[in-house]
Protein backbone atom coordinates (compact mmCIF):
# COMPACT_ATOMS: atom_id res chain seq x y z
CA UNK A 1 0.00 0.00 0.00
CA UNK A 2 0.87 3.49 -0.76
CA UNK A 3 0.40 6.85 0.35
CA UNK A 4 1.23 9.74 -1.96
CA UNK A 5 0.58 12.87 -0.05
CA UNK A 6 -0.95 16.17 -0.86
CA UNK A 7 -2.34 16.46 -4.68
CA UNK A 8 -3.42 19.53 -7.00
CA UNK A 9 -6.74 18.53 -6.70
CA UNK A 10 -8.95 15.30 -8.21
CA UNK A 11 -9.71 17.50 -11.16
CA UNK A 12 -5.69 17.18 -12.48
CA UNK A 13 -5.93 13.45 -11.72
CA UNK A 14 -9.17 12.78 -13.97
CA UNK A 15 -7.74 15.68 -16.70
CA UNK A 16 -4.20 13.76 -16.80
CA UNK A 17 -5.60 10.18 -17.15
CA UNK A 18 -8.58 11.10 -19.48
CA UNK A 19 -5.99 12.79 -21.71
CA UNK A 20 -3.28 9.81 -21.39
CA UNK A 21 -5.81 7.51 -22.20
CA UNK A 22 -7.40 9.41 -25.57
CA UNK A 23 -3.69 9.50 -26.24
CA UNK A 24 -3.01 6.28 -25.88
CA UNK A 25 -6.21 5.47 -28.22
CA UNK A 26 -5.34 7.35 -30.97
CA UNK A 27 -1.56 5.74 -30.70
CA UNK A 28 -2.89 2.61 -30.33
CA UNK A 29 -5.10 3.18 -33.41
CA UNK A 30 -8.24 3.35 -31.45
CA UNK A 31 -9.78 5.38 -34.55
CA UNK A 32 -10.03 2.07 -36.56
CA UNK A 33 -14.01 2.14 -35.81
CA UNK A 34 -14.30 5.17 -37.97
CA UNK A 35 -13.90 3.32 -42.02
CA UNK A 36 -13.56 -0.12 -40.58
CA UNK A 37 -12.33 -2.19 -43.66
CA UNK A 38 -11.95 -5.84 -43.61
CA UNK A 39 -14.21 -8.50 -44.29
CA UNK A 40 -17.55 -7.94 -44.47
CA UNK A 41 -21.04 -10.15 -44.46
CA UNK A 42 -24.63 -9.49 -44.13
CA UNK A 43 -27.95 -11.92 -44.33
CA UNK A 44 -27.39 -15.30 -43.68
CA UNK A 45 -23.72 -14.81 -43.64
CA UNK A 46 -23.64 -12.52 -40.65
CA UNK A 47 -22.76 -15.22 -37.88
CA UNK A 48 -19.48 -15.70 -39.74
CA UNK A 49 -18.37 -12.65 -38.47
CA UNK A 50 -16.08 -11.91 -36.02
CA UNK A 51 -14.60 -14.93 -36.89
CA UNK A 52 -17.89 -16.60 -36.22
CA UNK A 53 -18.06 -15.24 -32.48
CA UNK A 54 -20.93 -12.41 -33.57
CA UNK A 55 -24.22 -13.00 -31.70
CA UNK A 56 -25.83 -12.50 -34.48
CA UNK A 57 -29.14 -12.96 -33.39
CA UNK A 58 -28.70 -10.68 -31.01
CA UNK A 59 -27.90 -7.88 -33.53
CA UNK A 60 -30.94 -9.02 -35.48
CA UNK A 61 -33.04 -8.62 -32.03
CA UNK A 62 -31.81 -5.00 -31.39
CA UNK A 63 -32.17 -3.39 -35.13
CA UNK A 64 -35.71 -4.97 -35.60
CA UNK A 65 -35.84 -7.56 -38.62
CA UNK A 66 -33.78 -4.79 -40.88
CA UNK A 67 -31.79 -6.63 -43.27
CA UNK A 68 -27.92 -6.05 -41.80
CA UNK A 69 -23.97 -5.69 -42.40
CA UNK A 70 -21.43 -6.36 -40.50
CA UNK A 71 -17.63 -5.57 -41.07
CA UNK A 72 -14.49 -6.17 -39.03
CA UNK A 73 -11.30 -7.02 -38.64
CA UNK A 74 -8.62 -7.95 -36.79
CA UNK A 75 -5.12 -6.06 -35.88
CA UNK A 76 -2.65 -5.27 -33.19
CA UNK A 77 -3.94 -3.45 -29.55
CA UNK A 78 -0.55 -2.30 -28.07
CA UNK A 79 1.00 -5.79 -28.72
CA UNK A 80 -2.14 -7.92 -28.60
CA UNK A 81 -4.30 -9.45 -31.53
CA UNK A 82 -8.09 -7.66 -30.90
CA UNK A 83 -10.72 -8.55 -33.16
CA UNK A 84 -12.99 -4.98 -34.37
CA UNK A 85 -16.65 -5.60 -35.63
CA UNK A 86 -19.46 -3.66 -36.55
CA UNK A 87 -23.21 -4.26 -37.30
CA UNK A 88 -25.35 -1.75 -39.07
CA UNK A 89 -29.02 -1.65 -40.74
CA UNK A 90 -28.37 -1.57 -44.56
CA UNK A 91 -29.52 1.76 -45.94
CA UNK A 92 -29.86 3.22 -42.54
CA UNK A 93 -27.67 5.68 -42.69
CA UNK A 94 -28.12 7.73 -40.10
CA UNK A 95 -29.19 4.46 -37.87
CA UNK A 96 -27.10 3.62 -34.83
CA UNK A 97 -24.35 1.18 -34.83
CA UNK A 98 -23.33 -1.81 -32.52
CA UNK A 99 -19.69 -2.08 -32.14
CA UNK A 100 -17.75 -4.84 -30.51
CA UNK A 101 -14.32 -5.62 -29.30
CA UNK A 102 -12.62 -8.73 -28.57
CA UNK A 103 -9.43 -9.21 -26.62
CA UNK A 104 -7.22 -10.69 -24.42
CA UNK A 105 -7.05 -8.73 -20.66
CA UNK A 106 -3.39 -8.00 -21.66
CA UNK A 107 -4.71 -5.67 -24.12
CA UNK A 108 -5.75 -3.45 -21.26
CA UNK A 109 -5.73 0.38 -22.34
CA UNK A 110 -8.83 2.28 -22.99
CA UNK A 111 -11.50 -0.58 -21.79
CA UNK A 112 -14.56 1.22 -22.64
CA UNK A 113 -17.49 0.10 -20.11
CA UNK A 114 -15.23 -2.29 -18.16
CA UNK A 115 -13.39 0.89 -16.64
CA UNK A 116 -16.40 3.14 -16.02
CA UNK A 117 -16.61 3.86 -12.16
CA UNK A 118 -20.57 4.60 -12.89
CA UNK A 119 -21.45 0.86 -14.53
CA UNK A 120 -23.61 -0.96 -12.74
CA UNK A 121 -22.96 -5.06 -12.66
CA UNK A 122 -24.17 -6.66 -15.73
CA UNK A 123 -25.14 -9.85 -13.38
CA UNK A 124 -26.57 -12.95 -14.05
CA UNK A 125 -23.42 -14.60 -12.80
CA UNK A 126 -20.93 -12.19 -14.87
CA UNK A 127 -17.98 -10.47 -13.71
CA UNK A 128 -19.42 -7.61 -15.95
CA UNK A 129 -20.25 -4.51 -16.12
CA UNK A 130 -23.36 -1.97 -18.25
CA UNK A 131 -23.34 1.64 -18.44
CA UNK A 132 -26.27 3.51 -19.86
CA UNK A 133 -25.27 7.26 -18.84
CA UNK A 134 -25.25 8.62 -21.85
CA UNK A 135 -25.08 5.81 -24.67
CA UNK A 136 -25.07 2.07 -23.66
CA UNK A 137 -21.94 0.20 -23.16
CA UNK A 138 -21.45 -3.46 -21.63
CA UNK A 139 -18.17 -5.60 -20.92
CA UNK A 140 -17.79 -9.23 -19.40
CA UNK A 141 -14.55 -10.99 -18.60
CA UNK A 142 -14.09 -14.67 -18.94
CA UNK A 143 -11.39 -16.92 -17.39
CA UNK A 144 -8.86 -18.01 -20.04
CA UNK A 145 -5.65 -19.08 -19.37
CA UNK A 146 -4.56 -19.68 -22.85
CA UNK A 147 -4.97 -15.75 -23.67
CA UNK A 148 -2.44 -13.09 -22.01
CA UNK A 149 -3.88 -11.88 -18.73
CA UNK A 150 -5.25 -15.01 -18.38
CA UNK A 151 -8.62 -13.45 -19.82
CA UNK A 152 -11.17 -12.45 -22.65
CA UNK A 153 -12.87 -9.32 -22.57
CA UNK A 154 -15.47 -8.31 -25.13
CA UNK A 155 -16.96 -5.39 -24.96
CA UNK A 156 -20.31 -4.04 -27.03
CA UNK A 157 -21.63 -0.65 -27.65
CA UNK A 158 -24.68 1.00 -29.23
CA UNK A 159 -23.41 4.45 -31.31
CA UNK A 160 -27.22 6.18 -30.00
CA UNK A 161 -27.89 7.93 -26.95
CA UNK A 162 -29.56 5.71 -24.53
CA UNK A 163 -32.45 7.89 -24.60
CA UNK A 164 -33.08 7.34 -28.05
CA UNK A 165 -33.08 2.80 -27.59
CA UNK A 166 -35.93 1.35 -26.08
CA UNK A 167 -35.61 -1.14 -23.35
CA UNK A 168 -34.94 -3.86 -25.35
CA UNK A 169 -32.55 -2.82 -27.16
CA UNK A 170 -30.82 -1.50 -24.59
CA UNK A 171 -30.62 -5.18 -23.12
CA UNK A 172 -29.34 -6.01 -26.28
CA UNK A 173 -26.34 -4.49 -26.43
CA UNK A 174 -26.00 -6.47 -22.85
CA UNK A 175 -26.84 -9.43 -24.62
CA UNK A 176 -24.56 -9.03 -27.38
CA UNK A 177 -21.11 -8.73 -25.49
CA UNK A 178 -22.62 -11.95 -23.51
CA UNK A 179 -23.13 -14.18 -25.79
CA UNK A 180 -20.76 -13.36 -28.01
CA UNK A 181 -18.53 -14.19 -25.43
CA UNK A 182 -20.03 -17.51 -24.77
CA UNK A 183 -19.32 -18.04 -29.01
CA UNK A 184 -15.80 -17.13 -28.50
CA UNK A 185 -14.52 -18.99 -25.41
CA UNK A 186 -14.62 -22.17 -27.59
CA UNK A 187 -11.90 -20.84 -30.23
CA UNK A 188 -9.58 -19.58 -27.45
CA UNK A 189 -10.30 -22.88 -25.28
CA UNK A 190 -11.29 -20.86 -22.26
CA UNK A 191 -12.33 -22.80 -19.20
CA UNK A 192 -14.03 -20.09 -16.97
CA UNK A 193 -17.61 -20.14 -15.92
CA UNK A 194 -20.05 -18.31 -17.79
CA UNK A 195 -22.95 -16.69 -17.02
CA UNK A 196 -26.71 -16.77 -18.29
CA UNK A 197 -28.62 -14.58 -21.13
CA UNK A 198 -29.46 -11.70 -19.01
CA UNK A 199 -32.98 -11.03 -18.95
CA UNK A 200 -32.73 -7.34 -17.93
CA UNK A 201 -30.00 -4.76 -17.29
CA UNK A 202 -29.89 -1.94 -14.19
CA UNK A 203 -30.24 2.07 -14.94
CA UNK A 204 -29.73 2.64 -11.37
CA UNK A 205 -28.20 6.05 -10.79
CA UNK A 206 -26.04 6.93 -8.13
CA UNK A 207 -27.86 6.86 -4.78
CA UNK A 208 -27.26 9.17 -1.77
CA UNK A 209 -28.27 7.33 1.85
CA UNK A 210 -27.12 7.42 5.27
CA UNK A 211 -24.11 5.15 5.60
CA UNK A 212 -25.93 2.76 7.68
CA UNK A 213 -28.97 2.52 4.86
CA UNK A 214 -25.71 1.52 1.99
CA UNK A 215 -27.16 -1.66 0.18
CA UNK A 216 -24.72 -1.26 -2.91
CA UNK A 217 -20.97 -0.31 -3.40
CA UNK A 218 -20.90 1.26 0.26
CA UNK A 219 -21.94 -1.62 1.91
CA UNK A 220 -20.14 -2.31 5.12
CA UNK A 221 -17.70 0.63 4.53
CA UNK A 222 -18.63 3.25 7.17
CA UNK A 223 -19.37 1.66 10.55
CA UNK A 224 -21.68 3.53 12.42
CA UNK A 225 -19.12 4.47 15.08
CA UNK A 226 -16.68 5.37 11.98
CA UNK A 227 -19.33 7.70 10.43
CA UNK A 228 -19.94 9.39 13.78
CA UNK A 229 -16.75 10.52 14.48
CA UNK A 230 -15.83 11.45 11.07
CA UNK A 231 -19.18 13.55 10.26
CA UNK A 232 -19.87 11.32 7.12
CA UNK A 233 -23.45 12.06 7.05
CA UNK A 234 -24.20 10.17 3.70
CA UNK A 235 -22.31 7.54 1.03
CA UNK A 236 -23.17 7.67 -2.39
CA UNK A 237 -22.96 4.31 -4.09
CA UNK A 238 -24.32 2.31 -6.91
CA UNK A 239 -25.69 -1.64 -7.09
CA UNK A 240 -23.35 -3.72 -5.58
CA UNK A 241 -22.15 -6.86 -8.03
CA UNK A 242 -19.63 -7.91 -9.82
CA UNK A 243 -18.79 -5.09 -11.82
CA UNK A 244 -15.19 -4.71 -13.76
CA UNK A 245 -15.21 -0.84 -11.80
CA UNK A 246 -17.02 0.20 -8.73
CA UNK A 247 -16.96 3.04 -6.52
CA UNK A 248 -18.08 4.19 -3.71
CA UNK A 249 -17.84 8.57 -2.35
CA UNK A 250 -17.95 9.21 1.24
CA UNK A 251 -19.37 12.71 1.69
CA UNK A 252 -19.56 15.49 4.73
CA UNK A 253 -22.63 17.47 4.29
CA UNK A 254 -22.05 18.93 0.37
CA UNK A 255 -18.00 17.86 0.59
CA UNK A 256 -17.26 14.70 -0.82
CA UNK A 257 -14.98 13.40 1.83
CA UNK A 258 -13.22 10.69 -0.03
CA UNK A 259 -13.92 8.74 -2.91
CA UNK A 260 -12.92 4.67 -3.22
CA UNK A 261 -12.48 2.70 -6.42
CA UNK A 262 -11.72 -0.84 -7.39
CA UNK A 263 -10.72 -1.90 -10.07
CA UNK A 264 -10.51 -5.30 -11.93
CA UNK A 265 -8.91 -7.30 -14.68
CA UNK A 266 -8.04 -4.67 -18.05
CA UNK A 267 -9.34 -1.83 -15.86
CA UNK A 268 -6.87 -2.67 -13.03
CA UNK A 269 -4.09 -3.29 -15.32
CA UNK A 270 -5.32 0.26 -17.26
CA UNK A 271 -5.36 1.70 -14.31
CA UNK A 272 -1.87 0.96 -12.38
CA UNK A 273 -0.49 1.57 -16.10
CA UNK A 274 -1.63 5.08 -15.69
CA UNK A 275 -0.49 5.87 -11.97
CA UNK A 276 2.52 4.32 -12.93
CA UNK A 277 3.43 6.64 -15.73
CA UNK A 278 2.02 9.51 -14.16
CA UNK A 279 2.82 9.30 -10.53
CA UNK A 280 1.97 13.31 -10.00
CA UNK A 281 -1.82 12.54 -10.92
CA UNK A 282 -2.17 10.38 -7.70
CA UNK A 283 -0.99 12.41 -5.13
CA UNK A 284 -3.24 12.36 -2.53
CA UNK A 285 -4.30 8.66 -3.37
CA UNK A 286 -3.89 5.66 -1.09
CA UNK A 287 -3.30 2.07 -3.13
CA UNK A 288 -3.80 -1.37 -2.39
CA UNK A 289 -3.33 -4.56 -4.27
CA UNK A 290 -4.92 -7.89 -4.02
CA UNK A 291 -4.05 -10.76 -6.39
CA UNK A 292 -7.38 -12.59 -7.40
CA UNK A 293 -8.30 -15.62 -10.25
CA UNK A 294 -8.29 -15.34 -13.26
CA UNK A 295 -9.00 -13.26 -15.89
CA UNK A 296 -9.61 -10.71 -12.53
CA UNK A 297 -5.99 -10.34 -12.05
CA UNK A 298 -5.45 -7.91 -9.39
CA UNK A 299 -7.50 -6.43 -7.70
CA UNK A 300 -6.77 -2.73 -7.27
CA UNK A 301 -8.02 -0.64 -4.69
CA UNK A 302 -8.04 3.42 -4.53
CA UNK A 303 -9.05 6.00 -1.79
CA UNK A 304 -8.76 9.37 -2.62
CA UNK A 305 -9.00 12.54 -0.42
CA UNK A 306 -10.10 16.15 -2.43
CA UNK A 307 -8.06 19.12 -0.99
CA UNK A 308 -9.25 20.83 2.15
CA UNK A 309 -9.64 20.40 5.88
CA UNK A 310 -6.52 21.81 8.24
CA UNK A 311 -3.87 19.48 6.92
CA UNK A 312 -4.62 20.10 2.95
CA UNK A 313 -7.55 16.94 2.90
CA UNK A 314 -10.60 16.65 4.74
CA UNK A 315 -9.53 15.68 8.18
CA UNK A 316 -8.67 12.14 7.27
CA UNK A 317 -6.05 10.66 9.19
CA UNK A 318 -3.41 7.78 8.49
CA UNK A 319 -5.61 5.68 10.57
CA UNK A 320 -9.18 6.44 9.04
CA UNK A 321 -7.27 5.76 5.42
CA UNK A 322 -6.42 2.39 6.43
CA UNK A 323 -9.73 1.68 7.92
CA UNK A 324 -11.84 2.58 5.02
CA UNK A 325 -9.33 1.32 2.15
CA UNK A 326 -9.31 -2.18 3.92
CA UNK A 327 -13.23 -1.97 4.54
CA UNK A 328 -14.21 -1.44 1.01
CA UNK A 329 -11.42 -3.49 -0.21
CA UNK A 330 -12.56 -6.54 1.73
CA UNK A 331 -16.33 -5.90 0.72
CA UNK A 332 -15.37 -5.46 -2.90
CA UNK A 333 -13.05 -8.39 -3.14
CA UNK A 334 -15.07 -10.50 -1.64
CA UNK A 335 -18.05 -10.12 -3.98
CA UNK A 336 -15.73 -10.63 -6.89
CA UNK A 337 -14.39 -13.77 -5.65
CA UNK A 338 -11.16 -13.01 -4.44
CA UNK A 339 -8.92 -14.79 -1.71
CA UNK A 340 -9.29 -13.08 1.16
């Protein structure tokens, strides 16, 4: 475990690591979405792609019985092989688009919904996560020792604002990186567990409650005797699963008093990449590592304390650090799985 110190504020981190990581994308060729070019297939042809791993069905499900194309390829993700795909409604030009990438954990930078602190779990016996904010986004990790990191992650978008899908389709694109993860483990000979067909996904938004009410992320963090004599007077959390991200903020009347993250398989290894390389964005930032199983990897754990109080943060000691990074880690690892 580490502790950094005083920071410039959480803003710098986020504005440091948003920009690496669009950085890294475009270096990485992350702009190969835009005039894809490959292989392409459409009608009955359509579960060929993606090497045959394409839910195809699926697809069919979310644009409605529209006659379809898909296109993809495959190429080189900072070192690692990563399959691109893309399924549109023929002569629907201004339609939306589902999008889907397939790769080993190792390939870890710029993991879409698996590193989004606001995802909620994608469930049904996952380790998953959805995000719907703005414009849905799913990601499930499956065990596979053959692939470096020991994992697959696919991930599956939807180019339309979620506002704009109806329900089902916004399950689809849930659907869609699920099952075609259960048509790819067979090529890679992965042996982890997999999940079912979900039958629903989770808009939950962040929820504000007393820490003794926390049901979700903030479960078990704050002790009542904890909150009391640190004047948390809410947490603000989000369903509790087995999400690839989760977080949980800690707040003091308007102040957020700290925030904690975890993070898991290509968003942990994203993640530690990032602190690594730029140590002055985590100043301020308290670290711990667990190894877990898997595809999981490590398990790494974040507390973070904004500027302010006497001492430069709010009025967290050494002490109350440890406590709540080992709390939340031991409450998020153990939902995930992981040794304690």
């Amino acid at each position: 475990m580490t502790d950094t110190g005083h920071s410039r504020g959480k803003a710098l981190t986020v504005g440091v690591k948003t920009l690496a990581a669009v950085l890294t994308v475009a270096a990485a060729g992350g702009a190969v979405w835009f005039g894809l070019g490959g292989a392409t297939a459409s009608g009955d042809d359509l579960g060929d792609s993606c090497r045959g791993s394409l839910a195809a069905e699926e697809a069919r499900t979310f644009f409605v019985g529209a006659e379809l194309e898909a296109r993809g390829h495959t190429g080189e993700w900072v070192g690692y092989d990563t399959e691109w795909c893309s399924v549109t409604a023929r002569g629907r030009d201004s339609g939306p688009t589902l999008r889907l990438q397939i790769r080993p954990v190792a390939a870890h930078r710029a993991s879409g919904a698996a590193e989004e602190a606001s995802a909620t779990p994608i469930g049904y016996g996952w380790n998953g996560s959805f995000v719907g904010r703005s414009r849905p986004e799913a990601a499930v990790l499956v065990d596979c020792a053959a692939l470096p990191g020991k994992g697959l992650l696919v991930l599956a978008e939807a180019t339309a604002k979620t506002e704009d899908l109806t329900k089902e389709q916004l399950l689809q694109v849930a659907r869609l990186a699920t099952e075609t993860a259960r048509n790819t483990v067979g090529r890679f000979h992965c042996e982890g567990a997999l999940g079912r067909r979900p039958s629903g996904v989770d808009l939950s938004e962040w929820r504000d409650v007393p820490p003794v009410r926390a049901v979700g992320t903030c479960r078990d963090v704050v002790p009542t005797a904890t909150a009391t004599r640190l004047g948390v007077t809410a947490v603000s959390e989000k369903p509790a699963g087995r999400a690839l991200t989760e977080a949980c903020a800690l707040k003091r009347g308007e102040k957020t008093l700290a925030d904690l993250t975890a993070y898991y398989g290509a968003s942990a290894e994203q993640e530690m990449y990032l602190d690594g390389r730029y140590p002055g964005s985590v100043d301020g930032a308290t670290m711990r590592a667990t190894t877990c199983k898997g595809a999981l990897g490590t398990a790494y754990v974040k507390l973070v304390r904004p500027p302010g109080g006497q001492n430069g943060r709010q009025d967290l000691g050494p002490a109350d650090v440890q406590e709540l990074l080992g709390r939340f880690e031991a409450a998020s690892t153990a939902r995930h799985g992981c040794p304690a």
